[in-house]
Protein backbone atom coordinates (compact mmCIF):
# COMPACT_ATOMS: atom_id res chain seq x y z
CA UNK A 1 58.00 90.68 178.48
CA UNK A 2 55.80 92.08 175.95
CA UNK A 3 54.01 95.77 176.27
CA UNK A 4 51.57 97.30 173.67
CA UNK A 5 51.41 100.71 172.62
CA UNK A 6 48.80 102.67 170.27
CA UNK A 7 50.00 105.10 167.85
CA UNK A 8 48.70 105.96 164.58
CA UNK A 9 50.98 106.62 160.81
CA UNK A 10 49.49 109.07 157.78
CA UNK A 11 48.42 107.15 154.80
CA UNK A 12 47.86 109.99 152.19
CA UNK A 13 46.21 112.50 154.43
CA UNK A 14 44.40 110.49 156.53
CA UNK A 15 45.73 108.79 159.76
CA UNK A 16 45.12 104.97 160.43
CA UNK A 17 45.61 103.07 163.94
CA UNK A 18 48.74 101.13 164.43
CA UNK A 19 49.86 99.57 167.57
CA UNK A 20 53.27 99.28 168.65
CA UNK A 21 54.21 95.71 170.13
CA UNK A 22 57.43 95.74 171.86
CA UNK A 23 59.07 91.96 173.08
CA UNK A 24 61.85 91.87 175.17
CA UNK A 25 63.46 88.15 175.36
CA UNK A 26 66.38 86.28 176.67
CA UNK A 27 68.53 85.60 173.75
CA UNK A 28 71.88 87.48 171.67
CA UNK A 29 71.04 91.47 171.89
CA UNK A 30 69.86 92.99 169.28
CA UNK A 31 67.08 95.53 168.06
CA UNK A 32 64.93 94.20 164.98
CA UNK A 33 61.78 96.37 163.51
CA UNK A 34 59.48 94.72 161.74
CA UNK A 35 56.00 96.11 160.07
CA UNK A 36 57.36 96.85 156.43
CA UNK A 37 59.18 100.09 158.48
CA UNK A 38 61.29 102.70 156.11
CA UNK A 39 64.51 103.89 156.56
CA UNK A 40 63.32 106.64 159.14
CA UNK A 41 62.13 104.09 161.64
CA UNK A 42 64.71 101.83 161.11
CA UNK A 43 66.68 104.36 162.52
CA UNK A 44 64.97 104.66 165.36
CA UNK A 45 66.83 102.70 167.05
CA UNK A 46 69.92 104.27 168.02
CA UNK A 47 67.66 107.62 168.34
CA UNK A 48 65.71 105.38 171.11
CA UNK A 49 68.65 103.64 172.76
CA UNK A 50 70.24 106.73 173.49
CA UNK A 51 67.20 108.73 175.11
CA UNK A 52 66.06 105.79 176.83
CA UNK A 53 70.02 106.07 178.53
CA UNK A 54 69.94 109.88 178.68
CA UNK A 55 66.26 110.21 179.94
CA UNK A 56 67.47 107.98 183.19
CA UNK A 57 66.20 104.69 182.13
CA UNK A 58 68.11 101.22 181.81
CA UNK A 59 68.32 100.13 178.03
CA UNK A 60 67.97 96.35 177.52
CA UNK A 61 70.83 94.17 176.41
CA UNK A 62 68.39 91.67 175.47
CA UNK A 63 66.84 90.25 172.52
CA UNK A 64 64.28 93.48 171.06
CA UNK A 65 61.75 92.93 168.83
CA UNK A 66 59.17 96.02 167.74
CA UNK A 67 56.22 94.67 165.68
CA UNK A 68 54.29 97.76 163.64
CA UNK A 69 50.82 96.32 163.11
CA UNK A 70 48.89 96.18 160.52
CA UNK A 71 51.99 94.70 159.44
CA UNK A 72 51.10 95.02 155.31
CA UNK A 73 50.84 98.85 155.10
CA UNK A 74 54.25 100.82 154.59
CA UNK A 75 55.41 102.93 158.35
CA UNK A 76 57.13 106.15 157.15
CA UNK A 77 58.56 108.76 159.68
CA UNK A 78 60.54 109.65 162.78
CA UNK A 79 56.91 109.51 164.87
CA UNK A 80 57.20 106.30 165.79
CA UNK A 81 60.48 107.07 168.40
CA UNK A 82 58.02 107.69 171.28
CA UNK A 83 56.12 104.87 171.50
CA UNK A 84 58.87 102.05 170.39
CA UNK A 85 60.39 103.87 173.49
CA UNK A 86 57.59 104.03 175.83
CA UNK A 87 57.17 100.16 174.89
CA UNK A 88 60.14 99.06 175.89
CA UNK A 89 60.17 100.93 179.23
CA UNK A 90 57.26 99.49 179.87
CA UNK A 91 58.29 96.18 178.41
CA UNK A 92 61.11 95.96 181.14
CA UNK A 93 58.95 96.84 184.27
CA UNK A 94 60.61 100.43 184.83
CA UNK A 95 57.08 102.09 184.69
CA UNK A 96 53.47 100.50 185.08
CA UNK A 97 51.08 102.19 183.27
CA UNK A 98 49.55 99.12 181.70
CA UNK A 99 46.01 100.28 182.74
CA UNK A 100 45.92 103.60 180.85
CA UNK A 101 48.03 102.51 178.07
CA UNK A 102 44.90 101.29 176.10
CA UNK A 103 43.37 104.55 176.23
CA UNK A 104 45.71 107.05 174.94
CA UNK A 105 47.67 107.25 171.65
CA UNK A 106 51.21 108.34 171.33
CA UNK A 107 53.73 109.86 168.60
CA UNK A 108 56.49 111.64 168.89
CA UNK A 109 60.24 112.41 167.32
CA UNK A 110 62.83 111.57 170.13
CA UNK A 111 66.76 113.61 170.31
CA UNK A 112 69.46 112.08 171.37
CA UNK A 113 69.07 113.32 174.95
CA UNK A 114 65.30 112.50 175.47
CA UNK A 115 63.54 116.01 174.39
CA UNK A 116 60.54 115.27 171.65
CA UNK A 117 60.74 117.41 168.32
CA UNK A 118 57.46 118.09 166.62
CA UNK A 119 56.07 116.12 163.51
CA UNK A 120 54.21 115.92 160.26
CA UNK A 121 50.52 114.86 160.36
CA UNK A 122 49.51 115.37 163.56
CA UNK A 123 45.83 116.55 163.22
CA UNK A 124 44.80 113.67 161.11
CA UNK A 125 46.65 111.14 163.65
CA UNK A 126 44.44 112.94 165.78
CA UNK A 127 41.35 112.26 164.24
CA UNK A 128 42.99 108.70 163.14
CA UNK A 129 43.21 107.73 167.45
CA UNK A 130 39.50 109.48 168.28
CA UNK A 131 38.02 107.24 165.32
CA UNK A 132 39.78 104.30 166.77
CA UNK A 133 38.27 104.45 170.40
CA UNK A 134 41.14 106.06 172.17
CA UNK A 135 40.28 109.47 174.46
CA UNK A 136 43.60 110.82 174.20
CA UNK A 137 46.78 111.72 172.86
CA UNK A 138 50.40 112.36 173.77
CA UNK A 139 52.14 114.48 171.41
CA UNK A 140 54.97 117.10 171.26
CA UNK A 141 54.82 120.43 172.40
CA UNK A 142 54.79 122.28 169.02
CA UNK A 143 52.11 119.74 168.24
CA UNK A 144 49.80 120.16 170.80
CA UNK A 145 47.80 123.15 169.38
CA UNK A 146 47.15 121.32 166.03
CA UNK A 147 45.58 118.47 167.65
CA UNK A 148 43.52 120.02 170.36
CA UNK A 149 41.03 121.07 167.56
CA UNK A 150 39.66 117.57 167.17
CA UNK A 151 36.39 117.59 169.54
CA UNK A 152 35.21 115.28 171.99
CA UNK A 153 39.03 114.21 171.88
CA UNK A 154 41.88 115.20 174.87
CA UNK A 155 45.65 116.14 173.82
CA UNK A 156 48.21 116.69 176.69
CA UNK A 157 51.68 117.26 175.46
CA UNK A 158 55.67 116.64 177.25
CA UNK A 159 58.27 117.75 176.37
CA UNK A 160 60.67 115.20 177.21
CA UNK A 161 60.39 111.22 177.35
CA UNK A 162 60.57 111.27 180.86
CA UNK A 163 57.53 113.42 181.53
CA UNK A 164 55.74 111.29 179.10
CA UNK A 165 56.36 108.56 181.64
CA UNK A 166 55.38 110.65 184.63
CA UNK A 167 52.36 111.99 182.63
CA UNK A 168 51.17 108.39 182.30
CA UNK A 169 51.59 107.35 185.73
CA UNK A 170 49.80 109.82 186.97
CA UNK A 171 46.98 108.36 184.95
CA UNK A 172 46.80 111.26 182.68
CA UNK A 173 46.12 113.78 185.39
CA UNK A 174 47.37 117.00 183.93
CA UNK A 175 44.96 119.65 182.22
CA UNK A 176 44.82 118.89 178.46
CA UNK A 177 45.77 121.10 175.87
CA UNK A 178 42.96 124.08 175.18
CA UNK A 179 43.18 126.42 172.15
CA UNK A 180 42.11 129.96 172.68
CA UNK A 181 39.32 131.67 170.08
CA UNK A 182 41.22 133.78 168.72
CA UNK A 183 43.50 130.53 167.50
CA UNK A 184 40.25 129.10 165.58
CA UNK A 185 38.47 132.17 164.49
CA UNK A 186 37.36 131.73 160.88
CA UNK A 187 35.17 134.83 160.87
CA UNK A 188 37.71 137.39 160.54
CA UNK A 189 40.59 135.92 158.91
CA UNK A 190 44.18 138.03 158.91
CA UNK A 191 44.72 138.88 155.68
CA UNK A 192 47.63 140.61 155.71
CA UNK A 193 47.28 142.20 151.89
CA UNK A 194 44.03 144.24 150.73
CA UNK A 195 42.56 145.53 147.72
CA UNK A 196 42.46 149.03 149.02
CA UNK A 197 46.51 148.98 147.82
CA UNK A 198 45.54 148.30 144.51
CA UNK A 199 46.39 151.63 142.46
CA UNK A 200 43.45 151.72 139.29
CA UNK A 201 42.37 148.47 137.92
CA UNK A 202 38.99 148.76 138.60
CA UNK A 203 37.64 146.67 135.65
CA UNK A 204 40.30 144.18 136.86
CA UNK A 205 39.13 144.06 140.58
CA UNK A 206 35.58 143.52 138.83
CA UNK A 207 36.57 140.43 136.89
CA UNK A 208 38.26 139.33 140.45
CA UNK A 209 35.39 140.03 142.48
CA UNK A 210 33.07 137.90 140.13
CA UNK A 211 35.56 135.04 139.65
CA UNK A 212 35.58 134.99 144.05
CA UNK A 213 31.61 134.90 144.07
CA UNK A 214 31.21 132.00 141.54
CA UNK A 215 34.46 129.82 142.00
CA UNK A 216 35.71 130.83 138.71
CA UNK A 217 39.16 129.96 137.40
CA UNK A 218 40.62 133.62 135.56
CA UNK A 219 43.71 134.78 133.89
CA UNK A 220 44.88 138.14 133.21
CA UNK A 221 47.37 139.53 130.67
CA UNK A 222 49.23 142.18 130.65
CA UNK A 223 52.87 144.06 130.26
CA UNK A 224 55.36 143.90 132.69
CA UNK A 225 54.42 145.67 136.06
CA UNK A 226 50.91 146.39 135.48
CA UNK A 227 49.64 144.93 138.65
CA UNK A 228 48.98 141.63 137.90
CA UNK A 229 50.93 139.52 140.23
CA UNK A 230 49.71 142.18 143.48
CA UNK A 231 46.11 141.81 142.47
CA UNK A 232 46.18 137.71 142.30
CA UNK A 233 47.91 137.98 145.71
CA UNK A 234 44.50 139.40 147.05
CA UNK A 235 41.98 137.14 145.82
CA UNK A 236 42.12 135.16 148.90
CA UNK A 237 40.97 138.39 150.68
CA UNK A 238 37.69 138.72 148.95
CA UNK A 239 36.91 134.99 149.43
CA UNK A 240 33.99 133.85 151.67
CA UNK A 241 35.88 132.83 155.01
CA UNK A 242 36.07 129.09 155.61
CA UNK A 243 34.08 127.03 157.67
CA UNK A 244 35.40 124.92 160.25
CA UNK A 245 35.14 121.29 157.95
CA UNK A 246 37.28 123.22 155.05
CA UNK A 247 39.56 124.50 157.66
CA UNK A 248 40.27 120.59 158.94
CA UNK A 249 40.89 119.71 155.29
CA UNK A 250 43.43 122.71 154.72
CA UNK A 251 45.12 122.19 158.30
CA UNK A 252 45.02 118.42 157.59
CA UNK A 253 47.37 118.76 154.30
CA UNK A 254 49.31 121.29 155.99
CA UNK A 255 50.24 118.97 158.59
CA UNK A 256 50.88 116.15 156.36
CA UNK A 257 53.20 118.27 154.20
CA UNK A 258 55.25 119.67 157.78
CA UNK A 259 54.11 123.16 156.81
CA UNK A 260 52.51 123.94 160.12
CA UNK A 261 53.70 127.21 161.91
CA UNK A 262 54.84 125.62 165.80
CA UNK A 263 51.93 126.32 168.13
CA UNK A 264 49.42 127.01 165.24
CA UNK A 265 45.90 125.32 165.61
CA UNK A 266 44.14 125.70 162.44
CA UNK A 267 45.08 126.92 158.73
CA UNK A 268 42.57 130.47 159.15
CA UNK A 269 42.98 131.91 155.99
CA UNK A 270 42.42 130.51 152.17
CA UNK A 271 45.68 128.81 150.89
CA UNK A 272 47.33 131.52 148.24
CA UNK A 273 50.02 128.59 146.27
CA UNK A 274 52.43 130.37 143.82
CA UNK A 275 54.80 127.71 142.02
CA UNK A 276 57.72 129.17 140.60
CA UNK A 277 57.09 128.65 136.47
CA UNK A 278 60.23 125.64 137.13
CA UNK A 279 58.20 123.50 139.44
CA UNK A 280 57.84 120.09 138.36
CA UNK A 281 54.83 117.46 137.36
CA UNK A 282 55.47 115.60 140.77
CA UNK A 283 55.90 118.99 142.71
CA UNK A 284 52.74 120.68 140.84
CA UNK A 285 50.33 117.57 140.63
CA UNK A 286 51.84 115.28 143.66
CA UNK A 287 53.70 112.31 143.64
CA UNK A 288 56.87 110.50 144.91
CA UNK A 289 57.27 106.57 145.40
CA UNK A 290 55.02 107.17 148.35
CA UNK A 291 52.64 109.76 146.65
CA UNK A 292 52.35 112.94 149.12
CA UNK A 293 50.01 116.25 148.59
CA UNK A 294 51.15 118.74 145.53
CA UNK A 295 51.04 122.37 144.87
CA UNK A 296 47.20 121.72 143.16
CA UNK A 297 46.08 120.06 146.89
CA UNK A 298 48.07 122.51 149.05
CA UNK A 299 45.79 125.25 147.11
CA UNK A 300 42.69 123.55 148.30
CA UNK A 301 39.90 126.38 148.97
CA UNK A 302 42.08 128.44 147.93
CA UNK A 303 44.10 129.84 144.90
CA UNK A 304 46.73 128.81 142.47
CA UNK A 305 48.50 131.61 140.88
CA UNK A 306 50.37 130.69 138.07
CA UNK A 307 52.53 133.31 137.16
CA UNK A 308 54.07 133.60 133.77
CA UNK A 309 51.67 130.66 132.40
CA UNK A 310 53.11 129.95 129.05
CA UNK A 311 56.49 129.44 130.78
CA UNK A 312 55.01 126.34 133.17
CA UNK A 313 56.17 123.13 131.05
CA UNK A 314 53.24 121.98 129.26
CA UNK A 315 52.83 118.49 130.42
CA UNK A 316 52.72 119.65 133.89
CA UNK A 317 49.68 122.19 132.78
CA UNK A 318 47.71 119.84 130.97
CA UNK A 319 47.78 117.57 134.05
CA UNK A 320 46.45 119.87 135.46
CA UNK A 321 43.25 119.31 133.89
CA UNK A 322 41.64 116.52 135.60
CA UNK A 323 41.62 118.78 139.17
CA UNK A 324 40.09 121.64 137.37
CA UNK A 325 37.08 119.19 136.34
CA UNK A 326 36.67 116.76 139.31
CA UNK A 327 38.25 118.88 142.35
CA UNK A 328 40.72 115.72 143.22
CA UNK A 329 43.57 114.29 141.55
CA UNK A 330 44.32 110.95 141.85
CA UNK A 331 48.00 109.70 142.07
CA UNK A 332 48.43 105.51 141.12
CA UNK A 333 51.86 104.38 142.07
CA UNK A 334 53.07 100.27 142.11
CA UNK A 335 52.64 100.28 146.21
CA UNK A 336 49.02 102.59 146.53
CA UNK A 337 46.95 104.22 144.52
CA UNK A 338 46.11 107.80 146.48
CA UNK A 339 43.16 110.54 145.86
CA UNK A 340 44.01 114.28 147.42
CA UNK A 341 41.56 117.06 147.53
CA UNK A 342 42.21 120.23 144.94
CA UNK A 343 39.24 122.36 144.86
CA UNK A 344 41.05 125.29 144.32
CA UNK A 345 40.61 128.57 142.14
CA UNK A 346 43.15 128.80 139.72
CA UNK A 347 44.36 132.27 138.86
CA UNK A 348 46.92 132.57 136.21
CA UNK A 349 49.14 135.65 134.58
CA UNK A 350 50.89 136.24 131.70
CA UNK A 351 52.51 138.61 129.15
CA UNK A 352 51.26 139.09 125.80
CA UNK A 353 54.26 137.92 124.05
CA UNK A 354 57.90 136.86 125.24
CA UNK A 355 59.14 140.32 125.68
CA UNK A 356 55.39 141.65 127.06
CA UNK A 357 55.06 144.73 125.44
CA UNK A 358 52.95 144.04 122.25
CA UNK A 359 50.01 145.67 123.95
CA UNK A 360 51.38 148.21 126.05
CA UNK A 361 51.04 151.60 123.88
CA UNK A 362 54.75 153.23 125.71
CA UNK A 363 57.04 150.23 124.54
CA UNK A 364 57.59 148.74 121.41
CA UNK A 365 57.12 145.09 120.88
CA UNK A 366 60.68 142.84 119.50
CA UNK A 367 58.41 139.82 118.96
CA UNK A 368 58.25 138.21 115.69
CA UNK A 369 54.32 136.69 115.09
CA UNK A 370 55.80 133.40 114.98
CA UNK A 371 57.35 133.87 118.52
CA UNK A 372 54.08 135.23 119.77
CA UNK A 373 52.57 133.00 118.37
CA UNK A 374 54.50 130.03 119.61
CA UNK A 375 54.41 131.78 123.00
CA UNK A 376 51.14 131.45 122.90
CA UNK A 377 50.43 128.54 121.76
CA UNK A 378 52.13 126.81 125.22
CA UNK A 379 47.83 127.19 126.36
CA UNK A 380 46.47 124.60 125.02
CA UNK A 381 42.72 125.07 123.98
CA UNK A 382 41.73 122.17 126.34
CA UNK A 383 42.89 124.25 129.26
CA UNK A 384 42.10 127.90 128.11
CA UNK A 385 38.19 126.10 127.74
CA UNK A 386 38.45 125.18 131.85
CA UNK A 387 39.62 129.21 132.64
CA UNK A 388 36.06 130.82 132.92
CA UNK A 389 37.45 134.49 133.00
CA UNK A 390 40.31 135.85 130.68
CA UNK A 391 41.15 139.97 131.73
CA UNK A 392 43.55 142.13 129.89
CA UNK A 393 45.26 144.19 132.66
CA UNK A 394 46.53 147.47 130.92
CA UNK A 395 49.64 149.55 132.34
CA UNK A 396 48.39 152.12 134.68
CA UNK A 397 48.39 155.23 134.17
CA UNK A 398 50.35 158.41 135.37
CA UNK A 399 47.74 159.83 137.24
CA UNK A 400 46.98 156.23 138.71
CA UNK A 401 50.09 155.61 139.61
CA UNK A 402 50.23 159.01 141.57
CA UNK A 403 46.91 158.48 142.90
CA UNK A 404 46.59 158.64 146.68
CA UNK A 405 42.82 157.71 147.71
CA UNK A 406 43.19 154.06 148.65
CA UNK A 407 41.18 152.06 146.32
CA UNK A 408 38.14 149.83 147.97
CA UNK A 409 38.70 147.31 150.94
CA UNK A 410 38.65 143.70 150.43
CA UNK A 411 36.38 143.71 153.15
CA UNK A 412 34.02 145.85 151.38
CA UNK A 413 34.05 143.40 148.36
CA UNK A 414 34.15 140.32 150.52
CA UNK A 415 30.52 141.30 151.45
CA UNK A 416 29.20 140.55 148.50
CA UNK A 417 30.63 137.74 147.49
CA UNK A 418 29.40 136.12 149.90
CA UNK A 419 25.94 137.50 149.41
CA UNK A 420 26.33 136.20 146.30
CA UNK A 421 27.28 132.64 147.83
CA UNK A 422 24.73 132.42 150.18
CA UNK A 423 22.06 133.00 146.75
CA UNK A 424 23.94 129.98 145.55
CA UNK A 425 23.98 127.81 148.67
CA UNK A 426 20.04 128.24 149.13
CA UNK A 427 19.71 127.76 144.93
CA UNK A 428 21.99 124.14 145.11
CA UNK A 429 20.20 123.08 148.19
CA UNK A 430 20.17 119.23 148.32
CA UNK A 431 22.80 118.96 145.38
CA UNK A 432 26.55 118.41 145.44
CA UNK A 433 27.08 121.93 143.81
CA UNK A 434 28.55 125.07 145.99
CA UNK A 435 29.48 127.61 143.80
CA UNK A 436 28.09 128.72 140.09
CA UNK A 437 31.40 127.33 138.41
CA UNK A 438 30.41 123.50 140.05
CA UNK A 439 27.22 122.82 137.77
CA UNK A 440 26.99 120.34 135.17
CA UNK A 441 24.95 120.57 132.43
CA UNK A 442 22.29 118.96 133.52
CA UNK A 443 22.27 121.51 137.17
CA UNK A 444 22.96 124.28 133.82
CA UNK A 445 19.42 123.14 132.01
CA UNK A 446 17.79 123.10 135.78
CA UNK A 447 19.01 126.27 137.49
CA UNK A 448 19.96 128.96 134.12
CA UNK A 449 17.02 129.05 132.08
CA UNK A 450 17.69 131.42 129.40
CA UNK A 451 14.93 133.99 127.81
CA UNK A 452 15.04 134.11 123.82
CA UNK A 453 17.23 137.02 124.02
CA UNK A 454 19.80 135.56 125.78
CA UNK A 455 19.93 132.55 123.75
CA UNK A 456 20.31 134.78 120.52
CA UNK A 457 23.12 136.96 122.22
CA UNK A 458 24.91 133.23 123.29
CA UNK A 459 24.44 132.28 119.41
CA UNK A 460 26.00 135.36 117.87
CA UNK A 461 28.99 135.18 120.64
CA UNK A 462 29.59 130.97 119.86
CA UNK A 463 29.28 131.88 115.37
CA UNK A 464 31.43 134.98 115.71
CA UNK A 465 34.47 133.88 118.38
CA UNK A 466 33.59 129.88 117.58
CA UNK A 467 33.59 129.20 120.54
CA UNK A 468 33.57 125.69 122.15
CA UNK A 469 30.56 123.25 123.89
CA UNK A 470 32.33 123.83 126.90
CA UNK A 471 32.79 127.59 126.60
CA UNK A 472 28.96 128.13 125.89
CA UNK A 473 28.75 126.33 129.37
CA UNK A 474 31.32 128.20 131.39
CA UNK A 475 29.76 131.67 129.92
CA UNK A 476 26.21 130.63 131.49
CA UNK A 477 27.46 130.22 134.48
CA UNK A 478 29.66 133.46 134.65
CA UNK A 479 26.70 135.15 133.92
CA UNK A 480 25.00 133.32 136.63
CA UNK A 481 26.90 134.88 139.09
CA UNK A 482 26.84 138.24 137.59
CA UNK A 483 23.53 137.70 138.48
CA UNK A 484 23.71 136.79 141.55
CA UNK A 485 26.01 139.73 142.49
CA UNK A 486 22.99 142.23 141.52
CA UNK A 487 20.61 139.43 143.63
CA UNK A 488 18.94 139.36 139.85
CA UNK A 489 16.40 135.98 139.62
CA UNK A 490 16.85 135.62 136.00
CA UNK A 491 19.81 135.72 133.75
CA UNK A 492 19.79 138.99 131.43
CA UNK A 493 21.32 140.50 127.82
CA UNK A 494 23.70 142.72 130.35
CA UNK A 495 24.72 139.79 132.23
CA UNK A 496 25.40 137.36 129.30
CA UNK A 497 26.99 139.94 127.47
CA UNK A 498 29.58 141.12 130.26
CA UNK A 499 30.30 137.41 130.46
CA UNK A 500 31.14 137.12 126.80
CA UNK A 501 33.17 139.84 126.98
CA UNK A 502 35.27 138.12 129.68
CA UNK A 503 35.71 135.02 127.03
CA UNK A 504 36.12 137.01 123.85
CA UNK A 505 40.33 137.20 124.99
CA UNK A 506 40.85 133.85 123.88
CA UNK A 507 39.72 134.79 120.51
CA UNK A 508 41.64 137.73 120.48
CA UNK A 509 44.94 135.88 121.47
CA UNK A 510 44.71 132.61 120.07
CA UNK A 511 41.72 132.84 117.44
C-alpha cells in the first residue's frame, strides 16, 4: 500500500516542499530511503522502527520503500522521522486520515520511545508549506511558537507520535498554536545592557550614536580596559527597533542555524555577533560541503563586533569585504551555489600596538615601530576604506571612573536615531537605499549636494590625509547623517568637518 505525506527540508534558509511517499510491498523485509537522503535520514530508520513499536503501533516486516521527492535536491536532517513514520502507519491501514493528509505538513525528530524533539528551520518550513498550498502544520512542541508567526497559516503541535495520529483523526480539531503580544513585540525590545552604564566616553557614545543613525561601520582604539568592548555591546540598544519583515529574516537564520531559545516566537532584538579573534573563514563568512549561515549572516540587522581586529587572520577579514559592499555573501560549493543575507553594522576594536599602551599617557609602550607597525598593518587599506567611523577611546579618568550619575539612556539616544532614520526613509523614497551608509555615488550626486565651502573643506581633508575615492564618499555620507541628527536640509562646514575628523585616524595610524 502506498500513503503520501507533505513535509518540507531547508535549502539555505529557505524551506522547499517535499513529499514523503511511503510503499509497503510483499517481498524480503527491508527499509530502503531513497531521495539523495544524508546520513541523518538514513538513520531514520531504526529511530522510526522503534517508536512506531513503542508508540503502540505494528511495524511492518515487509518490503519498505520511502521516496523523498523532488528526488535531485540533497535531504539533510533528523525532521524527516515524523512523516516517514506517519507514512507508514498510514501505509499499513492502522490509521485513516487519508482525507486531511493533503492539507497539513509535517516534521518532526522522533526518540526511541515515540516523544518528538524540536528542530532546526522550522519558521521557514513554515513559510515553505503556506507557499505550497497547505493550511497547516504539525510540528514539535518547542517548535510550535516559532511557526505560529507565519499568518494566514495554522500550527498545532504533539508531543508524541501517537497524538500526532489522534490529532489527525480528529481532522485537526484541536485549537492551533497562538503567540501572545508580548512574544512578538518589536516596539520595545529587552535590551538587557544600556548606555546609562557607560562611565565617561561621551565623544565615544557620539561617534556610536551617529554610526546607529546612518548604518555606519566604526572602529575604536584604545588601551586595555578603556571601555571599548562594553560600549560595542550597546550599539544594538540605540538601534531603530526592527520591523516585523527584518524580524522573519533574523528568526529565519536563527532557526536554520538551531539557535532558537525553546518556546521563542520571534528573534526581538538586533543580533549583537562577537567571534572570538580564532574563528575561522568558513565559521566567519559561511560555508561547509552543504554551505550553512556564518557569523557575517547571523549579524544580519545587527552588529559584528570584532574584537582585537588585527588579531582576526587576514584572509578571513578581507573576505569580509564583499558583505560590507553588497549586504549578501554568496557561498559556491560543487553541489549549490547559496546567497545569505549580511546587512549588518560592523563594529570593530583594537589596541594601538601589541602590548596597547602606546597611547595611554600612565603606561609605557614595549613596542618596537616595526611591531606596531606590522600590527598594524594586519588592516588592510581596502577594508579600513569600507569602516566609515574610526574613534580613539582614551582610558578614563579617575574622577570618571568614580563617577556615580548614570550616564544617558539608550532609550534617550534611540530617539533620535530613529528621527534621524525616518529623515532618511522619506529622503530614499522609491529607491533601494535605507540608511545614509547605502548610497552609491550616483544616490551621493542626487541626495548630498555640497555648497563651495564644503567642497573646499573635502579638498584640503583628501590633499592633506590622501585620502582615497572611496573615503571622499564614505565622509559625505557621515556627514549626511550628522545632518540629519540636527534635522539640518543641507550639508554644512561643521558637519563635513566632524566627519573628517572621524576619518583622519587612519592617517594617524597607518599614514
Amino acid at each position: 500500500m502506498l500513503a503520501r505525506v507533505h513535509s518540507a527540508a531547508i535549502h539555505g534558509v529557505d524551506a522547499y516542499p517535499v513529499q514523503v511517499e511511503v510503499d509497503v510491498s510483499f517481498g524480503r523485509e527491508g527499509f530502503a530511503v531513497v531521495g539523495l537522503p544524508d546520513a541523518a535520514v538514513r538513520e531514520s530508520i531504526d529511530r522510526v522502527e522503534a517508536a512506531i513499536r513503542n508508540s503502540g503501533f505494528e511495524f511492518p516486516k515487509e518490503r519498505i520503500t520511502v521516496n523523498l521527492a523532488p528526488a535531485d535536491i540533497r535531504k539533510e536532517g533528523p525532521a524527516f522521522d515524523l512523516p516517514i513514520a506517519l507514512g507508514l502507519i498510514v501505509a499499513t491501514g492502522q490509521v485513516a486520515a487519508d482525507g486531511v493528509l493533503d492539507e497539513v505538513a509535517l516534521t518532526g525528530e522522533l526518540s526511541l520511545d515515540g516523544r518528538l524533539r524540536p528542530i532546526s528551520g522550522a519558521l521557514p518550513m513554515a513559510l515553505g508549506s503556506r507557499m505550497a498550498g497547505r493550511r497547516a502544520i504539525i510540528t514539535p512542541p518547542d517548535n510550535g511558537n516559532e511557526a505560529a508567526v507565519v499568518a494566514d497559516f495554522e500550527v498545532f503541535t504533539v508531543k508524541t507520535l501517537y497524538d500526532c495520529v489522534k490529532l489527525l483523526e480528529s481532522n485537526l480539531r484541536d485549537e492551533p498554536v497562538r503567540v501572545s503580544d508580548e512574544q512578538i513585540d518589536l516596539e520595545t525590545p529587552p535590551y538587557e545592557a544600556d548606555m546609562a552604564d557607560v562611565k565617561g566616553q561621551e565623544h565615544v557614545k557620539r561617534a556610536l550614536e551617529i554610526a546607529a543613525a546612518g548604518g555606519h561601520n566604526c572602529v575604536m582604539v584604545g588601551p586595555p580596559g578603556s571601555g571599548k568592548t562594553m560600549l560595542a555591546r550597546r550599539v544594538p540598544s540605540i538601534l531603530p527597533p526592527m520591523t516585523l519583515d527584518e524580524a522573519l529574516e533574523v528568526t529565519k537564520l536563527y532557526s536554520v542555524k538551531g539557535l532558537m531559545r525553546p518556546g521563542d516566537a520571534l528573534i526581538q532584538t538586533r543580533p549583537f555577533r562577537h567571534p572570538h579573534h580564532t574563528v575561522s573563514t568558513a565559521g566567519l563568512i559561511g560555508g561547509g560541503s552543504v554551505p550553512s549561515p556564518g557569523e557575517v549572516s547571523l549579524a544580519h540587522h545587527g552588529v559584528l563586533f570584532l574584537d582585537e581586529l588585527p588579531e582576526f587572520p587576514r584572509n578571513a577579514l578581507e573576505v569580509m569585504r564583499q558583505p560590507l559592499e553588497d549586504d549578501e555573501v554568496t557561498i559556491a560549493r560543487a553541489q549549490t551555489t547559496l546567497t545569505f543575507p549580511a546587512n549588518f553594522q560592523l563594529v570593530g576594536a583594537m589596541n594601538p600596538c601589541p602590548c596597547g599602551f602606546s597611547t595611554d599617557p600612565q603606561r609605557e609602550c614595549t613596542c618596537s615601530p616595526t611591531e606596531v607597525g606590522r600590527y598594524l598593518k594586519q588592516i588592510s587599506g581596502p577594508l579600513l576604506d569600507r569602516i566609515d567611523i574610526h574613534i580613539e577611546v582614551p582610558r578614563l579618568t579617575s574622577d570618571e571612573v568614580m563617577q556615580r550619575r548614570p550616564g544617558e539612556p539608550s532609550e534617550r539616544m534611540r530617539n533620535r536615531v530613529v528621527a534621524a532614520r525616518r529623515q532618511q526613509h522619506e529622503r530614499f523614497g522609491g529607491t533601494p537605499f535605507h540608511n545614509n551608509a547605502e548610497m552609491n555615488t550616483k544616490a551621493l550626486r542626487e541626495f548630498c549636494p555640497l555648497s563651495d565651502e564644503v567642497a573646499a573643506l573635502l579638498k584640503a581633508a583628501i590633499e592633506q590625509f590622501a585620502l582615497s575615492a572611496r573615503a571622499h564618499d564614505r565622509i559625505i555620507k557621515l556627514a549626511r547623517t550628522i545632518a540629519d541628527l540636527e534635522s539640518a536640509e543641507q550639508i554644512g562646514v561643521a558637519h563635513t568637518a566632524e566627519a573628517v575628523q572621524y576619518r583622519s585616524l587612519d592617517r594617524k595610524l597607518w599614514g
